[in-house]
Structures are given as structure tokens and as C-alpha cells.
C-alpha atoms as a PDB file:
ATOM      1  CA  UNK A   1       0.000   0.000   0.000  1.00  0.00           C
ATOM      2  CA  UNK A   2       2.664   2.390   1.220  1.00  0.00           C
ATOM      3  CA  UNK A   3       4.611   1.478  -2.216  1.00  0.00           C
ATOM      4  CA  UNK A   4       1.260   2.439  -4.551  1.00  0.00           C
ATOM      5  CA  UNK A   5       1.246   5.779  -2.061  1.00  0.00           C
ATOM      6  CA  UNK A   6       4.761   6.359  -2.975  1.00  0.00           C
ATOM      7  CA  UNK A   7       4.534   5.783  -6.556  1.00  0.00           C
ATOM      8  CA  UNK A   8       1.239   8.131  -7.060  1.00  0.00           C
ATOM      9  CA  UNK A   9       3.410  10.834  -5.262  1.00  0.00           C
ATOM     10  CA  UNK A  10       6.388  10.516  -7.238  1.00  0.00           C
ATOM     11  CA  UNK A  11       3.714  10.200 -10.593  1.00  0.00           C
ATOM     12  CA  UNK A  12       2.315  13.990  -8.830  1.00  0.00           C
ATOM     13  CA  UNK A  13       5.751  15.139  -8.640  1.00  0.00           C
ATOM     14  CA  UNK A  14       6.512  15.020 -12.185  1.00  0.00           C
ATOM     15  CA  UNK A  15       3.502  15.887 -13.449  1.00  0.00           C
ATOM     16  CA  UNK A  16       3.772  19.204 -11.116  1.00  0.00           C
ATOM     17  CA  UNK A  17       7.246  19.511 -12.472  1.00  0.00           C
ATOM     18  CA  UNK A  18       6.521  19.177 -16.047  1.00  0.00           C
ATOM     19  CA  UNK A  19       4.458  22.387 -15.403  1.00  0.00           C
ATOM     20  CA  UNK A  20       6.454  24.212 -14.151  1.00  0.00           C
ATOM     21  CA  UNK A  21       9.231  23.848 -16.759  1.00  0.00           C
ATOM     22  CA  UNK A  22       6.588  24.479 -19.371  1.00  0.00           C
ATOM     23  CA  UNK A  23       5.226  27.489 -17.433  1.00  0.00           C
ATOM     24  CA  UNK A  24       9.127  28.363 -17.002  1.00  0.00           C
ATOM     25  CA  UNK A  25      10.146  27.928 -20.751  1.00  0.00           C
ATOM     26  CA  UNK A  26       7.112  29.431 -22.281  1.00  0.00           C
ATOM     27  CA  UNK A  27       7.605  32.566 -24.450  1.00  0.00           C
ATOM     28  CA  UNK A  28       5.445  35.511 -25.600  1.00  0.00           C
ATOM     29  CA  UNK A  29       5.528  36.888 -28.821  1.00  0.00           C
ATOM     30  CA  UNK A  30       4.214  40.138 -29.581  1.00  0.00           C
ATOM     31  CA  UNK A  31       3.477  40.451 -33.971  1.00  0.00           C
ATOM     32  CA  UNK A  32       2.719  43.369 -35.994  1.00  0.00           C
ATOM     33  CA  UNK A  33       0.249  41.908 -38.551  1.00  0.00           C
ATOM     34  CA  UNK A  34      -0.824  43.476 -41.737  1.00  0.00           C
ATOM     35  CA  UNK A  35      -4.809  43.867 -41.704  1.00  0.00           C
ATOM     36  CA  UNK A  36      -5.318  41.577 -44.816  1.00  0.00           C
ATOM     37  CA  UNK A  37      -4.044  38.856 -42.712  1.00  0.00           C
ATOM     38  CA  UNK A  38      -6.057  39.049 -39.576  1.00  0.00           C
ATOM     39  CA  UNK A  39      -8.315  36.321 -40.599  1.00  0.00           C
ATOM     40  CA  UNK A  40      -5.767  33.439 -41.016  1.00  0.00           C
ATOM     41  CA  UNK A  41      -2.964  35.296 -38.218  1.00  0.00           C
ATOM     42  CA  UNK A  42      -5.459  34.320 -35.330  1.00  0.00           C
ATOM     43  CA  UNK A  43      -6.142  30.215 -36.516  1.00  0.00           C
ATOM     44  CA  UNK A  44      -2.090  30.024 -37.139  1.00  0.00           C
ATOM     45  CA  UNK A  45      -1.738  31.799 -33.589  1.00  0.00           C
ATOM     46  CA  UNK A  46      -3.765  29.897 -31.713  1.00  0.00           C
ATOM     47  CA  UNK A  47      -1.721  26.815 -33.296  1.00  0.00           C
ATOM     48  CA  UNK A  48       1.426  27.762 -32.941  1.00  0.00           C
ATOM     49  CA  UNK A  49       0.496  28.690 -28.728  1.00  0.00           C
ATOM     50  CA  UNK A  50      -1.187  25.223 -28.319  1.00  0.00           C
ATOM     51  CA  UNK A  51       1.548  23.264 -30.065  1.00  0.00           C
ATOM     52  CA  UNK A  52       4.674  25.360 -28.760  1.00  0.00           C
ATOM     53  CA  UNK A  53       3.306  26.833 -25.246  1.00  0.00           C
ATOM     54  CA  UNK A  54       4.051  30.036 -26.132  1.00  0.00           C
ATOM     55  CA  UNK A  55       1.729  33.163 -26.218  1.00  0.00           C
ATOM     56  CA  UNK A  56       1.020  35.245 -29.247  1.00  0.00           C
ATOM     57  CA  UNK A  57      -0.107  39.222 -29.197  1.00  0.00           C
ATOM     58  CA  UNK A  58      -1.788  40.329 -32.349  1.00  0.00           C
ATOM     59  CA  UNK A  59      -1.694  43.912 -33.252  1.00  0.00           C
ATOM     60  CA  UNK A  60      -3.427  44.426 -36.881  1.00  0.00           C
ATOM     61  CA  UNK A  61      -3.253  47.641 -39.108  1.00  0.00           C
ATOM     62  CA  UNK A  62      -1.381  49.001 -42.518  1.00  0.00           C
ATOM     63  CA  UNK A  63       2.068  48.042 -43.187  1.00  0.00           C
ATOM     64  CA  UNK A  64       3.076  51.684 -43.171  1.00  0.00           C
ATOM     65  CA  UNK A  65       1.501  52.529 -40.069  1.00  0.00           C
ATOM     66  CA  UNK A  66       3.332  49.727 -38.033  1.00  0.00           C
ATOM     67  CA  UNK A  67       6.657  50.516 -40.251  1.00  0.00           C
ATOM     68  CA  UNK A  68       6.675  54.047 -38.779  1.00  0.00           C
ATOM     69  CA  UNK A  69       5.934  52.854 -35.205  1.00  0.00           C
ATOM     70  CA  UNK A  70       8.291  50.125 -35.199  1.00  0.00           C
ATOM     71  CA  UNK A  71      10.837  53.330 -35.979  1.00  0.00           C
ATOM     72  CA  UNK A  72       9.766  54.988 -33.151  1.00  0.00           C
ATOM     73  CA  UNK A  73      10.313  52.036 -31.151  1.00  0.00           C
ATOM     74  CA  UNK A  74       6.873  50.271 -30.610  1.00  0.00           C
ATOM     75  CA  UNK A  75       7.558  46.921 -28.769  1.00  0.00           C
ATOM     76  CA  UNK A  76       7.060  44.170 -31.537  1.00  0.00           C
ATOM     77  CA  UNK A  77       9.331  41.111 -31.563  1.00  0.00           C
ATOM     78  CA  UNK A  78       7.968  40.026 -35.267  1.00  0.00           C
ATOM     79  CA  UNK A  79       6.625  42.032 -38.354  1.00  0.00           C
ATOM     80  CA  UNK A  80       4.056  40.375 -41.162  1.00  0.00           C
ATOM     81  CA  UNK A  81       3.685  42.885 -43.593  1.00  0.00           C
ATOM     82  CA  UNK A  82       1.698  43.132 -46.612  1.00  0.00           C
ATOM     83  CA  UNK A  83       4.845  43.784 -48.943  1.00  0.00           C
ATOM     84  CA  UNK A  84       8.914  43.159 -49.361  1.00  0.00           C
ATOM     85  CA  UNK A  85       9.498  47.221 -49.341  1.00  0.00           C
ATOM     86  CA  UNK A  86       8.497  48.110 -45.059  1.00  0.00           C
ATOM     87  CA  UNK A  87      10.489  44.708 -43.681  1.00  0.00           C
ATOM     88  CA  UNK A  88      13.638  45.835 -46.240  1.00  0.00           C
ATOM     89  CA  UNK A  89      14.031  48.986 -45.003  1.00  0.00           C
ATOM     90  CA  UNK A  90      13.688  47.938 -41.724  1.00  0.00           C
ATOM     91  CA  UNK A  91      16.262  45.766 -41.924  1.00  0.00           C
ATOM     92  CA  UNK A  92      18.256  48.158 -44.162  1.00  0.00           C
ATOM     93  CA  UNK A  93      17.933  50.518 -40.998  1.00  0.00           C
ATOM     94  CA  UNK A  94      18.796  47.935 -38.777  1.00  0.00           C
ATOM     95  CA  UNK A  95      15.501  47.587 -36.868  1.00  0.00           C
ATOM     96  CA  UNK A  96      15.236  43.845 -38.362  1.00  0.00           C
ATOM     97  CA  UNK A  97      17.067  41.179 -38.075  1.00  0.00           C
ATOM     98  CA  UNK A  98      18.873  40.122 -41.852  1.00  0.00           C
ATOM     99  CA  UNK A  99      18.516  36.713 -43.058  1.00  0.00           C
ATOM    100  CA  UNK A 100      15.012  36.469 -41.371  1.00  0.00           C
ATOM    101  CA  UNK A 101      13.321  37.871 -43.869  1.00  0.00           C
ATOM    102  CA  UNK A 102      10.505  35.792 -46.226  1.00  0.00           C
ATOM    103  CA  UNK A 103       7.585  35.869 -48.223  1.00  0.00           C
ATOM    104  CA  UNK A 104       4.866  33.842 -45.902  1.00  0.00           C
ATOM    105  CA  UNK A 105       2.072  34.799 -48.851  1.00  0.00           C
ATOM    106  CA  UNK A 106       1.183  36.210 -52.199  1.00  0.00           C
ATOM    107  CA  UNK A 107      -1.583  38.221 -51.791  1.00  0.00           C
ATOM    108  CA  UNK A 108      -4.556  38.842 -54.439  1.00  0.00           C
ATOM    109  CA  UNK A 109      -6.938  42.067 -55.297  1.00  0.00           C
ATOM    110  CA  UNK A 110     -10.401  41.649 -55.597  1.00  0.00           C
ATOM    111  CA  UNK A 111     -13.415  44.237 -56.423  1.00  0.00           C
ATOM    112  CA  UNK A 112     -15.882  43.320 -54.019  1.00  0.00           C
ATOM    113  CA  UNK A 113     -19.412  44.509 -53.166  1.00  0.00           C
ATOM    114  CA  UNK A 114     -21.937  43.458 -50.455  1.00  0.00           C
ATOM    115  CA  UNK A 115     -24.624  43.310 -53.015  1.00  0.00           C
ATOM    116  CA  UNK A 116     -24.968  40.366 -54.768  1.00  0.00           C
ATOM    117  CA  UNK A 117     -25.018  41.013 -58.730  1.00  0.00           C
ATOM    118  CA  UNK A 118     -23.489  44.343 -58.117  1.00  0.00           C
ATOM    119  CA  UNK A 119     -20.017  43.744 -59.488  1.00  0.00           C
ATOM    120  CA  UNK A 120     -19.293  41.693 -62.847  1.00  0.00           C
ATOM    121  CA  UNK A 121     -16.855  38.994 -63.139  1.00  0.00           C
ATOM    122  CA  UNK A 122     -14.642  41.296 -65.427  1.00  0.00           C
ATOM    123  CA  UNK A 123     -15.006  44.803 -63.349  1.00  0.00           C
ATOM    124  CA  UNK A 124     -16.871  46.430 -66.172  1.00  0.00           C
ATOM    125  CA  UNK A 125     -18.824  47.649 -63.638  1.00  0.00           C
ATOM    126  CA  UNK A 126     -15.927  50.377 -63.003  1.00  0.00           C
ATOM    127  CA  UNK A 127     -16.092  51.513 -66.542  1.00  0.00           C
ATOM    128  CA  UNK A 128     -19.480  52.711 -66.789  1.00  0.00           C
ATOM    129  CA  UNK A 129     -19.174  54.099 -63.229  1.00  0.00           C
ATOM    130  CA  UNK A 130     -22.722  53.975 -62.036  1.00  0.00           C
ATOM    131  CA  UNK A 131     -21.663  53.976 -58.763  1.00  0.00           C
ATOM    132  CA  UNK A 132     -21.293  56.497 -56.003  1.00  0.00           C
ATOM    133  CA  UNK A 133     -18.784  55.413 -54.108  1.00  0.00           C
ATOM    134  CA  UNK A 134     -15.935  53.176 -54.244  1.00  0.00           C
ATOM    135  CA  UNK A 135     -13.067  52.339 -51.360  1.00  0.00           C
ATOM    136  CA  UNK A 136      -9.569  51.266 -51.646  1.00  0.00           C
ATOM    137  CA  UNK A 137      -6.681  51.753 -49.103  1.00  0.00           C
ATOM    138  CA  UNK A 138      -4.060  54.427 -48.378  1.00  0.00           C
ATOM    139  CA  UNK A 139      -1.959  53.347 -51.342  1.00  0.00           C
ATOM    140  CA  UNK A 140       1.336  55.125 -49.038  1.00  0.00           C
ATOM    141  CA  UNK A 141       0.408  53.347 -45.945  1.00  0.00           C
ATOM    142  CA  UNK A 142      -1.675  49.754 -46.928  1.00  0.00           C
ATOM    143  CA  UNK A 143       0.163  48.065 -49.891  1.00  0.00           C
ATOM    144  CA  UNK A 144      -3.704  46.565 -51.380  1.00  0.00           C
ATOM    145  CA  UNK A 145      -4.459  50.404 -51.749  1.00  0.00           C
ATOM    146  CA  UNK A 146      -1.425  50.919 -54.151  1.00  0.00           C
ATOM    147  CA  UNK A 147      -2.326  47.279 -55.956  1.00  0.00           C
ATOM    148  CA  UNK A 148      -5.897  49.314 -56.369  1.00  0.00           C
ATOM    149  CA  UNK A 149      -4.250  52.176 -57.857  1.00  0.00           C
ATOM    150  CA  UNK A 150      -1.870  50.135 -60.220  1.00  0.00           C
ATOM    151  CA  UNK A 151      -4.978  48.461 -61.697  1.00  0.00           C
ATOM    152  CA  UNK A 152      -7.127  51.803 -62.217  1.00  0.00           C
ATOM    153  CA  UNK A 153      -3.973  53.165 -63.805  1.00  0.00           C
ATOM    154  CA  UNK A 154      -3.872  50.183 -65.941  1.00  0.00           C
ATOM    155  CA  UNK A 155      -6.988  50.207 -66.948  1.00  0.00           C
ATOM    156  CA  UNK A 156      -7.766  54.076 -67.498  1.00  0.00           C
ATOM    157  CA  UNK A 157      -9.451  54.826 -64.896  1.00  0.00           C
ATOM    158  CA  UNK A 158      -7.586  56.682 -61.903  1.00  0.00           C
ATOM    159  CA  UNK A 159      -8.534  59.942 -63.803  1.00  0.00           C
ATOM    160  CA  UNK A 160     -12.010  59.394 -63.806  1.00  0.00           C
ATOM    161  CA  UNK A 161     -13.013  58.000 -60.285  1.00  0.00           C
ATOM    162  CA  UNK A 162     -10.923  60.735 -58.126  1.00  0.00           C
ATOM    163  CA  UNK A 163     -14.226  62.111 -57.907  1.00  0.00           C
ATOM    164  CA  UNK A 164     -15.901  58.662 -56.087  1.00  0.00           C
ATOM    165  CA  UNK A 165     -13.065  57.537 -54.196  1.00  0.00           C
ATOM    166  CA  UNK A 166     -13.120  56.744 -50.629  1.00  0.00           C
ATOM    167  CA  UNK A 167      -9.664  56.129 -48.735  1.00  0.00           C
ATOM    168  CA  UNK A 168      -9.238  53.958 -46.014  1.00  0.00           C
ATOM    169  CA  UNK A 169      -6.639  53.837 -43.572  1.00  0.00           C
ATOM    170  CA  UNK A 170      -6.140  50.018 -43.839  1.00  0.00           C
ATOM    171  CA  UNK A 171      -7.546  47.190 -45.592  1.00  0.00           C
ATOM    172  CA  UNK A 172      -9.889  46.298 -42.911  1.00  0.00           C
ATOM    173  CA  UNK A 173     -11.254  49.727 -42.702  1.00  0.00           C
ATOM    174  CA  UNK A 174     -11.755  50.038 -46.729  1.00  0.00           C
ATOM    175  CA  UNK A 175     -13.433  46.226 -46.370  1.00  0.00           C
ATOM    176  CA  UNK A 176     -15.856  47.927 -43.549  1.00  0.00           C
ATOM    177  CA  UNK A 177     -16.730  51.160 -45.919  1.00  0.00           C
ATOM    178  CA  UNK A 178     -18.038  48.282 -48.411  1.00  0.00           C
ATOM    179  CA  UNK A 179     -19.557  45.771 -45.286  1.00  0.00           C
ATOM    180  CA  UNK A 180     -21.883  48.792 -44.177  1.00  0.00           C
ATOM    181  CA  UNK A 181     -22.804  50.431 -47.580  1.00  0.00           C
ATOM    182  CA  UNK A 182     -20.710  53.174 -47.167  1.00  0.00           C
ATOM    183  CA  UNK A 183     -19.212  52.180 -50.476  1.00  0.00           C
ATOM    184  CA  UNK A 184     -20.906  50.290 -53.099  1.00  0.00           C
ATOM    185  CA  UNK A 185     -17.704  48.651 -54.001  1.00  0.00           C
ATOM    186  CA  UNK A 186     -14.077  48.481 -52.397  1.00  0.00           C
ATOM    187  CA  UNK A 187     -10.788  46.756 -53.395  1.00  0.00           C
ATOM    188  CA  UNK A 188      -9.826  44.593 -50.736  1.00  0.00           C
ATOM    189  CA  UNK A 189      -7.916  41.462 -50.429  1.00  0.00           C
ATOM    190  CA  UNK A 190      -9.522  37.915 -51.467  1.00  0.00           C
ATOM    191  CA  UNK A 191      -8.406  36.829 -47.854  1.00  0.00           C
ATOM    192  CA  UNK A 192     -11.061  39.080 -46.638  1.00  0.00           C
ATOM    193  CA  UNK A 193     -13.912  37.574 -48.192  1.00  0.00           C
ATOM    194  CA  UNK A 194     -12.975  33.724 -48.429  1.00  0.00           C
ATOM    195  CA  UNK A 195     -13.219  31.390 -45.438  1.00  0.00           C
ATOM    196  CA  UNK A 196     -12.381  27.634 -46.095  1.00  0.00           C
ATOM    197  CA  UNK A 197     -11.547  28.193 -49.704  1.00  0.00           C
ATOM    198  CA  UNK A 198     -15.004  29.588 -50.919  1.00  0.00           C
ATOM    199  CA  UNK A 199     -16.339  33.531 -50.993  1.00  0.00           C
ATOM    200  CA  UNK A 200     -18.551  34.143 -48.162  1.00  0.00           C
ATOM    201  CA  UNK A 201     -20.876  36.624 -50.280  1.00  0.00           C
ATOM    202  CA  UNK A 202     -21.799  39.466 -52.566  1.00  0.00           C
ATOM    203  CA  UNK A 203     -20.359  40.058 -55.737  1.00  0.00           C
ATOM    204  CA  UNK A 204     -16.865  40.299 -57.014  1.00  0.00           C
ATOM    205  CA  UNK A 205     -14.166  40.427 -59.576  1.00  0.00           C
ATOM    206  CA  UNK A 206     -10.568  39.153 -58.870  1.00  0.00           C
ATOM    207  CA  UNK A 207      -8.448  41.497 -60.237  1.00  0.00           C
ATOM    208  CA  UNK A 208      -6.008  39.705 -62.971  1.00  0.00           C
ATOM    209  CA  UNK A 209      -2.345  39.480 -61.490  1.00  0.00           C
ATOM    210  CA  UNK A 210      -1.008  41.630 -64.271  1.00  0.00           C
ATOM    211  CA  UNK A 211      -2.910  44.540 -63.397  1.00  0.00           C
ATOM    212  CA  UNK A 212      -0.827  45.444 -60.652  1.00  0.00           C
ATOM    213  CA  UNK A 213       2.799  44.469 -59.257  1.00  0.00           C
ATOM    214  CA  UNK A 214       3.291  41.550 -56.840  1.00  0.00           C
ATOM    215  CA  UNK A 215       1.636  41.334 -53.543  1.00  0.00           C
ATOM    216  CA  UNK A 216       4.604  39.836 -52.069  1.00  0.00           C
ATOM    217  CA  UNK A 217       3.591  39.455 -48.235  1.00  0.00           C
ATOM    218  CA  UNK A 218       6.913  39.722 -46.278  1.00  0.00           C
ATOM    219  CA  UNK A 219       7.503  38.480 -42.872  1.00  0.00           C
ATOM    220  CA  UNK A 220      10.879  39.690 -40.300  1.00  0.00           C
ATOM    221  CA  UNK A 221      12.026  39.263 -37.098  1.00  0.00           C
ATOM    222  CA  UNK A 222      13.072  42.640 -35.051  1.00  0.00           C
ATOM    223  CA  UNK A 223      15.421  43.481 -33.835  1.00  0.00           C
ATOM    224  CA  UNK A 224      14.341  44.384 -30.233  1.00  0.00           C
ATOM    225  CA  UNK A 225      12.090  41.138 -30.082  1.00  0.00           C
ATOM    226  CA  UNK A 226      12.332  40.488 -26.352  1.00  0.00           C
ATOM    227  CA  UNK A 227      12.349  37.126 -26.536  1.00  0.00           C
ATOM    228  CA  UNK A 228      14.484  35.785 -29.451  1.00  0.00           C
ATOM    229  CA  UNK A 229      13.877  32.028 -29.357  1.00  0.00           C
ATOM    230  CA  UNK A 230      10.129  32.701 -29.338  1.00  0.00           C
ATOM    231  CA  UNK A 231      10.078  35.188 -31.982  1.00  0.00           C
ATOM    232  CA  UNK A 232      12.550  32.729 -34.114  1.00  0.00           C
ATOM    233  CA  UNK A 233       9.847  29.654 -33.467  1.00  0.00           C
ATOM    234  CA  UNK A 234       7.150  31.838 -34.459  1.00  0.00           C
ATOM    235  CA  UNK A 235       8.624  32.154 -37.868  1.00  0.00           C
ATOM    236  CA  UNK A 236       9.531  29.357 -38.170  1.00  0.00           C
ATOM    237  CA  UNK A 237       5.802  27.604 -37.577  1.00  0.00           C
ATOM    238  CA  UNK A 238       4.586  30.006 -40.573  1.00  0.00           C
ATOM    239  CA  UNK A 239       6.615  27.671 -43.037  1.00  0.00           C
ATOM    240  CA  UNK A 240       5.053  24.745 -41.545  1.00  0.00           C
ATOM    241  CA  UNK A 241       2.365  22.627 -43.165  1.00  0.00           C
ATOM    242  CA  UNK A 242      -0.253  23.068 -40.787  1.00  0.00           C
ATOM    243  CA  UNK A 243      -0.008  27.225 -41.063  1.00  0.00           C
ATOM    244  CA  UNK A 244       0.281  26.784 -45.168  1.00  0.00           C
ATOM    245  CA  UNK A 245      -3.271  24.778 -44.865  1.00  0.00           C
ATOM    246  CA  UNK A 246      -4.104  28.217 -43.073  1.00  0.00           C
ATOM    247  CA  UNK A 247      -2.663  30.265 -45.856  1.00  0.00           C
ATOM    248  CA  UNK A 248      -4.200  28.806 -48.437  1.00  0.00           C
ATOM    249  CA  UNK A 249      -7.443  28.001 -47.252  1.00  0.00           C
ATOM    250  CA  UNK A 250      -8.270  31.886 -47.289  1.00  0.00           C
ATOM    251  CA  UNK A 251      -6.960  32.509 -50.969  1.00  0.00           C
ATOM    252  CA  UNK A 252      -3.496  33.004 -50.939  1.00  0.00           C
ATOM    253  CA  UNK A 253      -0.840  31.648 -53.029  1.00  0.00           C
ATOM    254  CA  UNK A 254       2.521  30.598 -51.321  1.00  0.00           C
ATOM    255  CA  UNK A 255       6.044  31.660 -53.296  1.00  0.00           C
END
């Protein structure tokens, strides 16, 4: 009996002990995450925590925007941006850390609109411009917005909707203008709109690839990151198969 006793405590012991090493080991990583990628960022977050025991805090905005915060010393261990240019000069400035850089995600542009049968399948729709309003994002801050420009430039049209054009701050502000009828129509990213491979709704036009330049989404680690192992895991679990599944399933392409 006093043997079972014994063994139970011991079998407490370790238990107890494996706790505290895990409590003891266990990191927290604090991300910048471009907007586009808020969706996705928060299933491959809470996977990474439960697999690795570590802690993930999400900020979400423009690329820009975090860019110039990170400059001014905002506490972020790791960057996801929406493009190469903000994580290079970061690292050219020597706020990242070189040789951590990657592309996690090539993003796409789509013309979307809450109302179903509102937007065509080839974005004639912006062509005849019977529409009031349409939103895209800060093409200096939100790296979508400047995709948006690139394709009204390419198609002859940046002239002609100055007029109609509502400017959001990020690409989950310009996807809200649309969402509440602000906007009949918005540029946003296909992320924003798919869930489990298929669109959720409305109508839409994905914007052909060779209407604007690359939507290479960059990822870095910082240079202040607090905790460096953490930060370094973090990264590393974006390559993995489980956080591609993620990736893809909301409409991206991987390099």
C-alpha cells in the first residue's frame, strides 16, 4: 500500500514539475500583422500557442503605419507585412534582423461589393461608373491600396473615379466602408472575403495578377524582439504545413 502511495506521489511530482518547466520555458511573442491577414494570423496563432506553449499578441493595421511605429520604437518582436518594401528597409535601418526575412504569402486584389449582382466577373462595372462610391486603401500606408491604384492606372481609370473615391486607412477599414454600404464597391484582399476556400458573399471580380505588381507578403524578425527564441519559433511555424493549410485556405498563393 505504502509502495502504490509512494509511486502516485512521485507520478504527482513530475507531473507538477513538467508544469512548471513548461510554465518556465514558455515565451510571448508580440506580432505586428498586416490587416489583410487578420483572418488566417489568429487560426495560425492559436496553433502555434497550443503546439509550442508560447503566447502570441496580435496587433493588426497598414504596413506603413506599423513601419513608422516600429521606428519609433513600438515593442514588436515580429513584423508580417503586406509587402517586401516596409520589412527591407527595416532591416536596411537595422531595426530587423537580416537573413530572417521571407515571403509567408502572395496576396490577391479583388473588387468586391456586399450586393450580390453588383459587381461583374470582369469589373466592367468600373467603366461605366454607375456607382457612387468606391473604397480602396491608403496606397502610401496599406500596400492593397497601391495594388488598387496600379490596376485603375492600368486600366484608365484613376482619372475618372478621383471624384468617387473613398480612402481607407487600412484594408480592414476600406473592407468595412463596403460591409456597411458606405461604399458600393471596395478593393480589398480575397483573404477578406474567403473562409475555407469559398467567398462568403456578394459580388466580385478578382483582379487579374497583371494589373498590378506583386503582392509579395513579407515576414521579419526585429530586432528588439524580447524574446528571441520565441520570436525565431514563431517564424519558423509560418513555413510549416499546418499554417500553409491556413494560408491557403483563405486565398493566398505561397512563393
Amino acid at each position: 500500500m505504502a509502495s502504490r502511495k509512494n509511486s502516485l506521489l512521485v507520478l504527482v511530482g513530475v507531473l507538477l514539475l513538467g508544469t512548471m518547466v513548461r510554465s518556465v520555458s514558455a515565451g510571448e511573442v508580440n506580432a505586428a500583422v498586416a490587416a489583410n491577414f487578420t483572418a488566417p494570423m489568429q487560426q495560425i496563432a492559436a496553433l502555434f500557442e497550443k503546439e509550442s506553449g508560447n503566447t502570441v499578441k496580435l496587433s493588426f493595421g497598414s504596413s506603413g503605419k506599423f513601419t513608422a511605429q516600429i521606428k519609433e520604437g513600438a515593442p514588436f518582436d515580429v513584423f508580417l507585412a503586406a509587402d517586401v518594401k516596409n520589412p527591407k528597409l527595416l532591416e536596411e535601418e537595422g531595426l530587423a534582423v537580416k537573413g530572417t526575412r521571407f515571403v509567408y504569402a502572395l496576396g490577391k486584389l479583388v473588387l468586391w461589393s456586399a450586393k450580390p449582382g453588383f459587381v461583374d466577373d470582369k469589373g466592367a462595372v468600373l467603366g461605366k461608373g454607375d456607382f457612387n462610391k468606391i473604397a480602396y486603401a491608403d496606397p502610401k500606408l496599406a500596400p492593397y491600396g497601391l495594388a488598387a491604384k496600379e490596376t485603375l492606372e492600368a486600366m484608365g481609370l484613376w482619372d475618372k473615379v478621383q471624384g468617387k473615391l473613398v480612402t481607407g486607412e487600412s484594408i480592414a477599414q476600406t473592407y468595412q466602408f463596403a460591409a456597411t454600404g458606405n461604399a458600393e464597391m471596395a478593393f480589398v484582399a480575397l483573404s477578406q472575403i474567403t473562409k475555407d476556400g469559398k467567398i462568403t458573399g456578394g459580388s466580385w471580380w478578382l483582379v487579374p495578377a497583371d494589373k498590378y505588381n506583386p503582392i509579395e507578403q513579407s515576414a521579419v524578425q526585429l530586432t528588439a524582439a524580447k524574446d528571441k527564441a520565441a520570436a525565431k519559433a514563431f517564424l519558423a511555424y509560418l513555413k510549416s504545413d499546418k499554417a500553409v493549410a491556413v494560408i491557403r485556405s483563405f486565398g493566398y498563393e505561397l512563393p
